[in-house]
Protein backbone atom coordinates (compact mmCIF):
# COMPACT_ATOMS: atom_id res chain seq x y z
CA UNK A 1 -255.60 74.75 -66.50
CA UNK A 2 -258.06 75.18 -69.54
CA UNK A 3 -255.06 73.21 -71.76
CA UNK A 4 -255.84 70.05 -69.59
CA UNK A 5 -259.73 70.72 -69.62
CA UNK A 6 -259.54 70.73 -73.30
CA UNK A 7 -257.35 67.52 -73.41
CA UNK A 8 -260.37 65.79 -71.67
CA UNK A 9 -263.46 67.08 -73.18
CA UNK A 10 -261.93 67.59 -76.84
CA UNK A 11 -261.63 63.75 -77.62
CA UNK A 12 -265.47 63.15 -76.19
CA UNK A 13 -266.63 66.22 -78.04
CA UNK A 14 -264.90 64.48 -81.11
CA UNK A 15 -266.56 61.13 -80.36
CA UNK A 16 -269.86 62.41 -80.14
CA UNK A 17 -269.90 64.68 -83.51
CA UNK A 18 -268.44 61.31 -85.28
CA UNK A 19 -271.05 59.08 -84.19
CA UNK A 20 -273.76 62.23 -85.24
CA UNK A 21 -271.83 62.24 -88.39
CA UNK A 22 -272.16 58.86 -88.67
CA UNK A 23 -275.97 58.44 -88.28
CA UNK A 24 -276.96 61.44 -90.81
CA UNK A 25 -274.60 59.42 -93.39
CA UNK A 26 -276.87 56.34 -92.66
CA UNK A 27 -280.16 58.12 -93.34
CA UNK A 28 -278.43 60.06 -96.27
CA UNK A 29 -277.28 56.58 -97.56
CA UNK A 30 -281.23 54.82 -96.72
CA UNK A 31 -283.15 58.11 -97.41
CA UNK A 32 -281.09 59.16 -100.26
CA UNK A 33 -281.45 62.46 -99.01
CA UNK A 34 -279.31 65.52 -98.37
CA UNK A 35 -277.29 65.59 -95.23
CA UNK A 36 -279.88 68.50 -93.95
CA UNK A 37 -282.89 66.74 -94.03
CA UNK A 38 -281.07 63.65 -92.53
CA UNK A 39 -280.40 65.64 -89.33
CA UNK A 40 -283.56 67.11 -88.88
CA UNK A 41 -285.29 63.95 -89.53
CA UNK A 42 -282.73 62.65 -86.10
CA UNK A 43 -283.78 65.56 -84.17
CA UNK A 44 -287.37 65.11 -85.52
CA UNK A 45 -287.38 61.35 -84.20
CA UNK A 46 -285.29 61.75 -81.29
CA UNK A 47 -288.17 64.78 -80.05
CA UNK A 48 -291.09 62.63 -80.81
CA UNK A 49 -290.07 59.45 -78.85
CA UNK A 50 -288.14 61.52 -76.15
CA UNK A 51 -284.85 60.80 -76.22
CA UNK A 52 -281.69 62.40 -76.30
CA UNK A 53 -280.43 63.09 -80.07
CA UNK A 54 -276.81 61.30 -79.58
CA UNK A 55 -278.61 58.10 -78.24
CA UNK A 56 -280.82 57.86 -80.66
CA UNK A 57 -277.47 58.41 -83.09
CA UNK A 58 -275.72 56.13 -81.95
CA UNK A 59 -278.87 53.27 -81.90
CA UNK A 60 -279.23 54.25 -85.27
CA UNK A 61 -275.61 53.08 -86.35
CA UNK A 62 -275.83 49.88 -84.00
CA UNK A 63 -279.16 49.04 -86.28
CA UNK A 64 -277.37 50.13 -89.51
CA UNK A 65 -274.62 47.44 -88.50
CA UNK A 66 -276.42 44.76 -87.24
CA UNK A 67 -274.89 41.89 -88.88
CA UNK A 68 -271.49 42.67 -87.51
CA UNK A 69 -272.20 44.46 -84.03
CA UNK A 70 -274.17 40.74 -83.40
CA UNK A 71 -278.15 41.76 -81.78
CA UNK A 72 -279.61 45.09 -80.99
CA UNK A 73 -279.74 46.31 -77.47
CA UNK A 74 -282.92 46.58 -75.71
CA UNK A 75 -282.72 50.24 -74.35
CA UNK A 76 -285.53 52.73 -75.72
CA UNK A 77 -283.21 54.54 -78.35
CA UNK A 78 -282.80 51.22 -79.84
CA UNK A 79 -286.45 50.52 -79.88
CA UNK A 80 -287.35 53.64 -81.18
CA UNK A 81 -284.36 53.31 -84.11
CA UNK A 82 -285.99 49.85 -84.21
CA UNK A 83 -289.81 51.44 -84.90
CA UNK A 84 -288.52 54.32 -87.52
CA UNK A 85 -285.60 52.48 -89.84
CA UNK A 86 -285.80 48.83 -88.76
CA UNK A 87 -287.03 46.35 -91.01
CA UNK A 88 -288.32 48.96 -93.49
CA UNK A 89 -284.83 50.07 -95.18
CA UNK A 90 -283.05 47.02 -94.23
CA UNK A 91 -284.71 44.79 -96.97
């Protein structure tokens, strides 16, 4: 039973902590910055416009690849990715 739960929930689980992974090594990489105050500065954002930390992740990657994901999405992590790294660390 718990071998087939784990089947299931260990590839999401693995998803998820990728694309977290993923958006600390973008603010490292803008920020030049240490991979600690990359994630609190997620968690820091993601608290003061409300939304949930893997969202706001995984906006934050869709911004840092713009040019080949095509336009961003209109959803409120994207806005708010859009209001704290947009144009500012893109030019």
């Amino acid at each position: 039973m718990f071998e087939t739960l784990d089947r299931q929930v260990i590839p999401a689980r693995r998803e998820t902590t990728r694309l977290l992974d993923t958006a600390v090594g973008v603010l490292v990489g803008w920020r030049r910055c240490s991979t600690d105050a990359a994630f609190r500065e997620l968690i820091t954002v993601s608290d003061r416009h409300d939304i949930p930390v893997f969202s706001l992740a995984s906006a934050l990657v869709s911004l840092a690849s713009r040019g080949t994901d095509g336009p961003a999405a209109s959803t409120p992590a994207a806005e708010a990715a859009e209001r704290e790294w947009g144009l500012t660390y893109l030019l």
